[in-house]
N, C-alpha and C. Protein backbone atom coordinates (compact mmCIF):
# COMPACT_ATOMS: atom_id res chain seq x y z
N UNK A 1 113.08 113.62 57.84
CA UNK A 1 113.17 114.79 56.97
C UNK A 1 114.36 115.65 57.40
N UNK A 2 115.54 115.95 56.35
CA UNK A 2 116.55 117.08 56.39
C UNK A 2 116.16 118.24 56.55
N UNK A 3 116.99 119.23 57.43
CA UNK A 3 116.80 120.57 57.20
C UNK A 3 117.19 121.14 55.97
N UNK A 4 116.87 122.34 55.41
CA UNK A 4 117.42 122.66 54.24
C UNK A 4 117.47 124.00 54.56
N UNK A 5 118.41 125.20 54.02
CA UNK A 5 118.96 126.27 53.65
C UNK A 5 117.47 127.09 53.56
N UNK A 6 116.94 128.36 54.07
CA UNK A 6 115.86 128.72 52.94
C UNK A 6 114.69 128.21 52.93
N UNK A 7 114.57 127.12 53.78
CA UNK A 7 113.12 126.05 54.18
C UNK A 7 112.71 126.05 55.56
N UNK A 8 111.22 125.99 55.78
CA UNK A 8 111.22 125.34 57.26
C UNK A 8 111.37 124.71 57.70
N UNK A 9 112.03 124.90 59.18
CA UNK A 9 112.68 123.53 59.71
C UNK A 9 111.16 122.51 60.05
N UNK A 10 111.69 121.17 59.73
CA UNK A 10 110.76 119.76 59.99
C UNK A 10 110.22 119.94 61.24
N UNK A 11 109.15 119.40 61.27
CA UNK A 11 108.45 119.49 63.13
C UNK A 11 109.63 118.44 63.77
N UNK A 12 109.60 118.95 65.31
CA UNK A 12 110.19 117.84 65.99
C UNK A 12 109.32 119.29 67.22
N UNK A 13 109.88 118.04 68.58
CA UNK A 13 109.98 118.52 69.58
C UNK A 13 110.50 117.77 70.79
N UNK A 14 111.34 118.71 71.80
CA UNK A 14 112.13 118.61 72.06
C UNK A 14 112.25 118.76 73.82
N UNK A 15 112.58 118.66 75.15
CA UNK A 15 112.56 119.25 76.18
C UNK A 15 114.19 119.52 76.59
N UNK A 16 114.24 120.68 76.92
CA UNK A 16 115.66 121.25 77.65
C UNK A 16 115.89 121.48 79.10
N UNK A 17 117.10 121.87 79.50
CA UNK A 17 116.82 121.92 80.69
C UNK A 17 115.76 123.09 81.68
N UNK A 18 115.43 123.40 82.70
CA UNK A 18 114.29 123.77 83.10
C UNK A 18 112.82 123.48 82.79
N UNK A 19 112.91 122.49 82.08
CA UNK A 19 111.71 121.91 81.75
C UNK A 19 111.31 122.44 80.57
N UNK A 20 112.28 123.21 79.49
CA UNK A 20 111.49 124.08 78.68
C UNK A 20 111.21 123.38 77.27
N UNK A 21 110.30 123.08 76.76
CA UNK A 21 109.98 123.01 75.36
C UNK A 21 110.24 123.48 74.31
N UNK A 22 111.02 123.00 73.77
CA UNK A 22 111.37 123.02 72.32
C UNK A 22 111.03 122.70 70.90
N UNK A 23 110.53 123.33 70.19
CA UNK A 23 109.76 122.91 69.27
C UNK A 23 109.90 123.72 67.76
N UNK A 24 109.60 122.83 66.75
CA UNK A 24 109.47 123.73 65.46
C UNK A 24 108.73 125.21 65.61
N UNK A 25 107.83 125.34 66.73
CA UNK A 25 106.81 126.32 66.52
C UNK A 25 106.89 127.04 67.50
N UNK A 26 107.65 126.54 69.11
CA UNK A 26 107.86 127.31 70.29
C UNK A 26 108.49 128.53 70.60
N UNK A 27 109.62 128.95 69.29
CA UNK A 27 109.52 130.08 69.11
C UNK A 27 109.86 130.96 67.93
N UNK A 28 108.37 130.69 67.31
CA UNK A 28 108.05 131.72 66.36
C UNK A 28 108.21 132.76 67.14
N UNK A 29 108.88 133.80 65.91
CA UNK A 29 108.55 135.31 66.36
C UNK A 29 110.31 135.72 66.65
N UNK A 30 111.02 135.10 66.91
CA UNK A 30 112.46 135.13 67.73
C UNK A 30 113.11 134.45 66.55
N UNK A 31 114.14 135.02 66.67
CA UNK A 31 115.50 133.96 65.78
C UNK A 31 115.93 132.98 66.62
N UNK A 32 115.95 131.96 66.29
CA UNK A 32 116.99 130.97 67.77
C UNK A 32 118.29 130.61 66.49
N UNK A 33 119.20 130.28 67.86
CA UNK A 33 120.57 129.34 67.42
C UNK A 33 120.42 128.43 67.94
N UNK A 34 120.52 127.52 67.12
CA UNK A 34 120.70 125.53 67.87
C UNK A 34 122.31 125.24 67.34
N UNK A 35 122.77 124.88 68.77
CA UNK A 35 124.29 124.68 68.21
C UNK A 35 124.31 123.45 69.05
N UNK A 36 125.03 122.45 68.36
CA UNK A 36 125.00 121.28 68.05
C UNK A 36 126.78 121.03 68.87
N UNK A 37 126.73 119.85 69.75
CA UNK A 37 127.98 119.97 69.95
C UNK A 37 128.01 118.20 70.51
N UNK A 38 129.31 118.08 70.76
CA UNK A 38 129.85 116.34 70.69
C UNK A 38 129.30 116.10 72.19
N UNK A 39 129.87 116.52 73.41
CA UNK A 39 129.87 116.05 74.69
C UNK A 39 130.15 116.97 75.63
N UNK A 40 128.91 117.28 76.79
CA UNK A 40 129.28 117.90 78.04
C UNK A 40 130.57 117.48 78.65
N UNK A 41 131.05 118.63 79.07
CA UNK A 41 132.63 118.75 79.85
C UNK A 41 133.54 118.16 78.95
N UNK A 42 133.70 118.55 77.79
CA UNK A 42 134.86 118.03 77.16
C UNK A 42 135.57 119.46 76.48
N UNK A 43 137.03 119.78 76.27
CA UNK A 43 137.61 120.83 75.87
C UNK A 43 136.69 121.71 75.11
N UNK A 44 136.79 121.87 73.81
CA UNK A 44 135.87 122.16 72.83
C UNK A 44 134.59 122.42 73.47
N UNK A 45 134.17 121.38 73.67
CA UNK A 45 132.37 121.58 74.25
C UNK A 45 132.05 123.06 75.32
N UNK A 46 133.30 122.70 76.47
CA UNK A 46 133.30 123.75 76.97
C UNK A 46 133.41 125.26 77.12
N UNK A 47 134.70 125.41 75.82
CA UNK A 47 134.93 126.71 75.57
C UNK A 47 134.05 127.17 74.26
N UNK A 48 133.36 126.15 73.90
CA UNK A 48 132.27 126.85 72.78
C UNK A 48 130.83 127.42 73.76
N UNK A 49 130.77 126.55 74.72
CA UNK A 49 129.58 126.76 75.73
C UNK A 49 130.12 128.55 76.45
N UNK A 50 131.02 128.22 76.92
CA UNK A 50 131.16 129.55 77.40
C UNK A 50 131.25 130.99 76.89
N UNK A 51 131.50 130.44 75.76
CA UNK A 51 131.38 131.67 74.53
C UNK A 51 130.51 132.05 74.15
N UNK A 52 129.43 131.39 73.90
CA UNK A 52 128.12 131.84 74.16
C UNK A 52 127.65 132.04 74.89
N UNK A 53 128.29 131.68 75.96
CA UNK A 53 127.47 132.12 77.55
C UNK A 53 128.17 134.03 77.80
N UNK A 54 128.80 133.70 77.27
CA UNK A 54 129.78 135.50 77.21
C UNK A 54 129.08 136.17 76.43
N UNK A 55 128.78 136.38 75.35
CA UNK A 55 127.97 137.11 74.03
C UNK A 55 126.48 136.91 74.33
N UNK A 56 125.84 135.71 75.00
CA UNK A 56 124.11 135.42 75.38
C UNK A 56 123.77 137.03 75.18
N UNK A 57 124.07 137.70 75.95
CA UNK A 57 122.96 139.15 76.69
C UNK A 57 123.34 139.98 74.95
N UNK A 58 123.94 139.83 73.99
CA UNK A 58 124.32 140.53 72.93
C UNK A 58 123.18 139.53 71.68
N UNK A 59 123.17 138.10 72.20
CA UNK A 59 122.25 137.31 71.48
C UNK A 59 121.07 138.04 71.63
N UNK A 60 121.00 138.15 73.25
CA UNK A 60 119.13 138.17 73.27
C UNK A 60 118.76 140.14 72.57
N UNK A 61 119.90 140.29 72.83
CA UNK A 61 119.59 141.99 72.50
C UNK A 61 119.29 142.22 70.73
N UNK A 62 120.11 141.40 70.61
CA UNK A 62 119.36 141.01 68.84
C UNK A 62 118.29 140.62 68.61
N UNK A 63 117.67 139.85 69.55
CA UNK A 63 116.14 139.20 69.42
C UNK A 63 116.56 137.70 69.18
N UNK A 64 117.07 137.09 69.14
CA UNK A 64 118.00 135.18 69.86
C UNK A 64 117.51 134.57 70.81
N UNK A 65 117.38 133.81 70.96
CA UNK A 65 117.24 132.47 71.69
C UNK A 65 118.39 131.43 71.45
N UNK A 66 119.16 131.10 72.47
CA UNK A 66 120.34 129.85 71.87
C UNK A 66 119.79 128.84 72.43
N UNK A 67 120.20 127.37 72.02
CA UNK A 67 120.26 126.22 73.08
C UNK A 67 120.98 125.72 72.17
N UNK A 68 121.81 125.21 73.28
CA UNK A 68 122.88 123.97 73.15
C UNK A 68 121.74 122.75 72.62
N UNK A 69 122.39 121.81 72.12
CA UNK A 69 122.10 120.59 71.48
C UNK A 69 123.27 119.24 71.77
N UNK A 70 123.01 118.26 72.76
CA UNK A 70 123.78 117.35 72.22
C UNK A 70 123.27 116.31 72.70
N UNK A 71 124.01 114.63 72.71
CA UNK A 71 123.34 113.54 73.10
C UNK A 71 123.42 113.19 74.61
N UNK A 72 123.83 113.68 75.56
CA UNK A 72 124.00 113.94 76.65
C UNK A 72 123.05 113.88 77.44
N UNK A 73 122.31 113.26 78.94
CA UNK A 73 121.19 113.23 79.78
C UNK A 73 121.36 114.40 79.99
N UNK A 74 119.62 114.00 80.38
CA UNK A 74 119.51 116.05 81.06
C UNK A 74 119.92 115.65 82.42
N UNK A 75 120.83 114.94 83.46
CA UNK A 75 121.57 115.45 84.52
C UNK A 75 123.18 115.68 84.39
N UNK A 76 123.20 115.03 82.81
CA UNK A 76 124.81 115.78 82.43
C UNK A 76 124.43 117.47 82.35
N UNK A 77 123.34 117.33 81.84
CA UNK A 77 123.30 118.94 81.32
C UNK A 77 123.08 119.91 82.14
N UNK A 78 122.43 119.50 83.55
CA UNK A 78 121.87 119.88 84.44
C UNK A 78 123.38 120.39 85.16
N UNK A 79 124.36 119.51 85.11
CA UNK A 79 125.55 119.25 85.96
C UNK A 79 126.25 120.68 85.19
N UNK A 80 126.59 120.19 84.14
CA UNK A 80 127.33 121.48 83.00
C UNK A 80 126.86 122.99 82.85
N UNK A 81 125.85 122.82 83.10
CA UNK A 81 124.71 124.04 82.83
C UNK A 81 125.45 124.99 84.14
N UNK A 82 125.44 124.23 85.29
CA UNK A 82 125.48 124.96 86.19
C UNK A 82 126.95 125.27 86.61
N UNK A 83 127.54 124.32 86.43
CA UNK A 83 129.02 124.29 86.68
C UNK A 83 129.71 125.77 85.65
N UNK A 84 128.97 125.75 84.48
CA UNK A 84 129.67 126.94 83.79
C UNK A 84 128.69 127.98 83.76
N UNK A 85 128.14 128.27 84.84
CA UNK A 85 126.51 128.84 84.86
C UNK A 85 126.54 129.58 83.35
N UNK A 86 125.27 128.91 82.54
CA UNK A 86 125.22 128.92 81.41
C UNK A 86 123.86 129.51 81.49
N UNK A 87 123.44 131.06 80.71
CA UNK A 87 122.19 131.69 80.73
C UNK A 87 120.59 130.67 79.77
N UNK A 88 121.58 129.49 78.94
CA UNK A 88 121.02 129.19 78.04
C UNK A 88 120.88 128.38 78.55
N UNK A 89 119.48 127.24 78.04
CA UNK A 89 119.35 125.95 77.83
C UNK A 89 119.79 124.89 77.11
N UNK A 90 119.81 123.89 77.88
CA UNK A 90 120.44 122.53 76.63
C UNK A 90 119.58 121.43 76.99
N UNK A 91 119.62 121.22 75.12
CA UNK A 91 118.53 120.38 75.01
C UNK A 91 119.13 118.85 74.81
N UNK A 92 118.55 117.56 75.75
CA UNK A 92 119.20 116.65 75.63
C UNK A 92 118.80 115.38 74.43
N UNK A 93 119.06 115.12 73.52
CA UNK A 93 118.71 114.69 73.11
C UNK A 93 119.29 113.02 72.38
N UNK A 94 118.85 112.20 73.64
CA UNK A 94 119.37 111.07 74.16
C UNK A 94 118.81 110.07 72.95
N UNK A 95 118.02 110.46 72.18
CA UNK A 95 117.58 109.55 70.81
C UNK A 95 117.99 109.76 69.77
N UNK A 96 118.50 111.12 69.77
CA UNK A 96 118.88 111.39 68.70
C UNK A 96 118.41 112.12 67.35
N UNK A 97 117.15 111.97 67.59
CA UNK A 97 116.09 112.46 66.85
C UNK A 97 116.29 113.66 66.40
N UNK A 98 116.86 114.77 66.98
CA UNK A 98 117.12 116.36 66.31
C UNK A 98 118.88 116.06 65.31
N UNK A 99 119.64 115.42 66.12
CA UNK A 99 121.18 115.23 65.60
C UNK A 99 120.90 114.29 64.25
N UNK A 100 119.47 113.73 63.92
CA UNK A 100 119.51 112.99 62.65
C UNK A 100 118.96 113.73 61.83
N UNK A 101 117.36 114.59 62.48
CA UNK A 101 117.03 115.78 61.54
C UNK A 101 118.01 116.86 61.07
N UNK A 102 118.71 117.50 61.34
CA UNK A 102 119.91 118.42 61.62
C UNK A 102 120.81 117.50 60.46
N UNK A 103 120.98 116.46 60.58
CA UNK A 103 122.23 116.35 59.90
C UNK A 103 123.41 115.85 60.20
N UNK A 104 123.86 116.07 61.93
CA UNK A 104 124.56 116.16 62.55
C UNK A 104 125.77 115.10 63.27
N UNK A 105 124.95 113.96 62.57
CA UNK A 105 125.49 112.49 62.92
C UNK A 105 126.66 111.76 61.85
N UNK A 106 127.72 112.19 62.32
CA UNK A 106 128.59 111.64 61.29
C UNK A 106 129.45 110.41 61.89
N UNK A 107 130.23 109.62 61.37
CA UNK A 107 131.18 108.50 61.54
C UNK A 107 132.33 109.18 61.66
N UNK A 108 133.18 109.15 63.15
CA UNK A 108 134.46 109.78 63.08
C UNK A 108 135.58 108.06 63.57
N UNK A 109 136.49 108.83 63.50
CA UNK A 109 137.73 108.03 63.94
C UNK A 109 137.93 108.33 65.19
N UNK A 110 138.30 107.24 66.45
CA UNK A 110 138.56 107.99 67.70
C UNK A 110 139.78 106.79 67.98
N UNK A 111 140.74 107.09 68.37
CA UNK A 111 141.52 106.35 69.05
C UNK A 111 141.65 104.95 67.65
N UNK A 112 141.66 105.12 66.46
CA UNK A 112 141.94 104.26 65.31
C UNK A 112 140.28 103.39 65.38
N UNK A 113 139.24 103.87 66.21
CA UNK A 113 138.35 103.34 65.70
C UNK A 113 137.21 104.20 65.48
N UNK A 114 136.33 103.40 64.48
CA UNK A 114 135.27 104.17 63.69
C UNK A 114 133.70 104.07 65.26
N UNK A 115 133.87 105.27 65.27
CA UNK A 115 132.43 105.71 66.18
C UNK A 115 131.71 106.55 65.77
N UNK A 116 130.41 106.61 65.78
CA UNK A 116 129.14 107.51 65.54
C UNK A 116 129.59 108.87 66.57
N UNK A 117 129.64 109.73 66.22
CA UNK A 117 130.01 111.47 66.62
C UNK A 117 128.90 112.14 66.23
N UNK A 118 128.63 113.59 66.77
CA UNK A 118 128.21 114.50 66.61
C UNK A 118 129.29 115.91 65.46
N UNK A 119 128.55 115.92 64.54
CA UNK A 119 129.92 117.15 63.83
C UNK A 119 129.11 118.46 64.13
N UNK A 120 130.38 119.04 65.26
CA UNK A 120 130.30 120.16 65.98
C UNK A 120 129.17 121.10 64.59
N UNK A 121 127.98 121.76 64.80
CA UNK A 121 127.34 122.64 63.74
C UNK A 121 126.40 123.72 64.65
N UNK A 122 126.20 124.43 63.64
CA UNK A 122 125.48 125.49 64.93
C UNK A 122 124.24 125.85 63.32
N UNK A 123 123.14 126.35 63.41
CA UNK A 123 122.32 125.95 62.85
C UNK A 123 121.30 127.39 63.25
N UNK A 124 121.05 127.93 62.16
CA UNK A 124 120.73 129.75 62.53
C UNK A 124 118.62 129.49 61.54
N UNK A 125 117.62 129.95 62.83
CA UNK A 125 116.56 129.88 62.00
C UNK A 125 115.81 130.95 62.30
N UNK A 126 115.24 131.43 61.24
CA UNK A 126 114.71 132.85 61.53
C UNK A 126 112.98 132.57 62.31
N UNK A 127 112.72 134.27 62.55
CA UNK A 127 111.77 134.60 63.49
C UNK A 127 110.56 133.41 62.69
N UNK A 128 110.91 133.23 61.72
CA UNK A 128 109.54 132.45 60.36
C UNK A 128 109.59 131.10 60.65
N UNK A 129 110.77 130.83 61.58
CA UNK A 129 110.42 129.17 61.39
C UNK A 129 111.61 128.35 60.12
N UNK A 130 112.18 129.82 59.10
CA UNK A 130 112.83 128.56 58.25
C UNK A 130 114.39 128.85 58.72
N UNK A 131 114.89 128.20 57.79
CA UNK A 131 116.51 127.79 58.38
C UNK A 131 117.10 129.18 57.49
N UNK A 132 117.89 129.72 58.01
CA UNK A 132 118.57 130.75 57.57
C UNK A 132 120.19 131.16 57.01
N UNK A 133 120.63 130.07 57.94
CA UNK A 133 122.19 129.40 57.96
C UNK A 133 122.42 128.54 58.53
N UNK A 134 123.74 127.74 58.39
CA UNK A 134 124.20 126.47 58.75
C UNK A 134 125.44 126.52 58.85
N UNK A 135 126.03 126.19 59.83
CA UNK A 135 127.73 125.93 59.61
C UNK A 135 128.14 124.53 60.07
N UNK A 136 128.74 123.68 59.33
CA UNK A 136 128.64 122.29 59.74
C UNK A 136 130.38 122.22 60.05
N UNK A 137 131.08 121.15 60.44
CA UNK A 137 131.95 120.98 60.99
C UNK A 137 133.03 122.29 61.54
N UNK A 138 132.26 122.81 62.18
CA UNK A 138 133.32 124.34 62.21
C UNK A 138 134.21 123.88 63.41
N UNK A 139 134.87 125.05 63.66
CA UNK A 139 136.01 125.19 64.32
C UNK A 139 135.75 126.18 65.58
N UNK A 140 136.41 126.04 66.82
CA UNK A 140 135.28 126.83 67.71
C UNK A 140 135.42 128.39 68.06
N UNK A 141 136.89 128.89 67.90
CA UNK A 141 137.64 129.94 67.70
C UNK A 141 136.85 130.61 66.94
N UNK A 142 136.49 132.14 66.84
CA UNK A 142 135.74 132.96 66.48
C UNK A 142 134.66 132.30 65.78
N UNK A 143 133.96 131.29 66.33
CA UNK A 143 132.65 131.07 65.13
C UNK A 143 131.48 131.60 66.17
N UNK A 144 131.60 131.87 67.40
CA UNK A 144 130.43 132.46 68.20
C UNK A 144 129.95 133.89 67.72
N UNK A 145 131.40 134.67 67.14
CA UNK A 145 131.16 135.77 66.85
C UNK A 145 130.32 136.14 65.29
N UNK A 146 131.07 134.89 64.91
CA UNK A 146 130.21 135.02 63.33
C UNK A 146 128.80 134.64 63.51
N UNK A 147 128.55 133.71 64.35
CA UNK A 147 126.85 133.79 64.38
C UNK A 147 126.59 134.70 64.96
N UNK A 148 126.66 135.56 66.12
CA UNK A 148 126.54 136.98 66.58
C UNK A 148 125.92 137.61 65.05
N UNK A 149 127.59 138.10 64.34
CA UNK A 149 126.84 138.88 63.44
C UNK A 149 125.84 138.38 62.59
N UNK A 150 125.65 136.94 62.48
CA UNK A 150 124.42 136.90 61.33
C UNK A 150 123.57 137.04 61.79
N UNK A 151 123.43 137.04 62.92
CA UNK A 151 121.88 137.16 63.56
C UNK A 151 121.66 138.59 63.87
N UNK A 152 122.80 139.04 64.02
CA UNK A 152 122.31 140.78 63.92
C UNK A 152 121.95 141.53 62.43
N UNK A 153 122.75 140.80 61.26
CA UNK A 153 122.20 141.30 60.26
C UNK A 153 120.77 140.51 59.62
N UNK A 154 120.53 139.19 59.61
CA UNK A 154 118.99 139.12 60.22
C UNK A 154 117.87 140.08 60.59
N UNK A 155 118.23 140.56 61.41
CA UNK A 155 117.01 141.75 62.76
C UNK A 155 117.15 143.03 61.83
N UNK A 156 118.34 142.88 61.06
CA UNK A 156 118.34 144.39 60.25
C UNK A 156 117.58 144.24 59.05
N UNK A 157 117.30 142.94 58.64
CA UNK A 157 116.59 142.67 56.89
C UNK A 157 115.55 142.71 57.85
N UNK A 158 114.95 142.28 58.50
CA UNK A 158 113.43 141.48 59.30
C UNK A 158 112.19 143.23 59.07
């Protein structure tokens, strides 16, 4: 089952790092961001991670929850997490199972050949459980800030 715009997100569930549970229902009540990204320690990956790791305390002051999302073991994540001490969790998800619900699995070109990728998306769901926004192949340069503000104007409709 797809996510959709305006709908609740599909059950899944999920574990991140610190052992924490992730789930369609784990946190009602909170807005979370699930941002979706290609690969621990890679350019991009990194300076989108840290950008949220810069703005986090402005997330949670909105009422947010983030976690990273990608296909990565949890001792890559474990490794990354700490290396860029990151306030947030990342959730590993080595089956794939959230990057197919999500959407997130596209066919790219790498080096003139066709490989299964992750398209960088960050994925906004309200305190209710449904999906609120979506940004799919973005760009990593000010898009931390634009989810910032949607999630602050969010907490202002709520």
């Amino acid at each position: 089952m797809a996510v959709v715009v305006n709908k609740p997100i599909p059950e899944f569930e999920s574990v991140a790092t610190s052992g924490v549970k992730v789930s369609h229902q784990s946190h009602l009540g909170q807005t979370l961001v699930l941002y979706f990204y290609p690969k621990d320690n890679t350019p991009g990956c990194t300076t989108e991670a840290m950008q949220f790791r810069d703005k986090y305390k402005d997330f949670v002051k909105a009422g947010a929850e983030v976690f990273g999302v990608s296909r990565d073991n949890m001792k890559s994540h474990d490794d990354f997490k700490a290396k860029l001490e990151l306030p947030f969790e990342l959730i590993a998800d080595t089956e794939e199972k959230m990057c197919h619900m999500f959407g997130v699995v596209k066919n790219k070109i790498m080096y003139g050949k066709k490989v299964k990728g992750i398209e960088r998306s960050t994925f906004l769901i309200g305190p209710d459980g449904v999906l609120r926004q979506e940004w799919r192949g973005l760009k990593v340069p000010g898009h931390v800030e634009e989810v910032l503000k949607a999630v602050k104007s969010l907490k202002k409709a709520a």
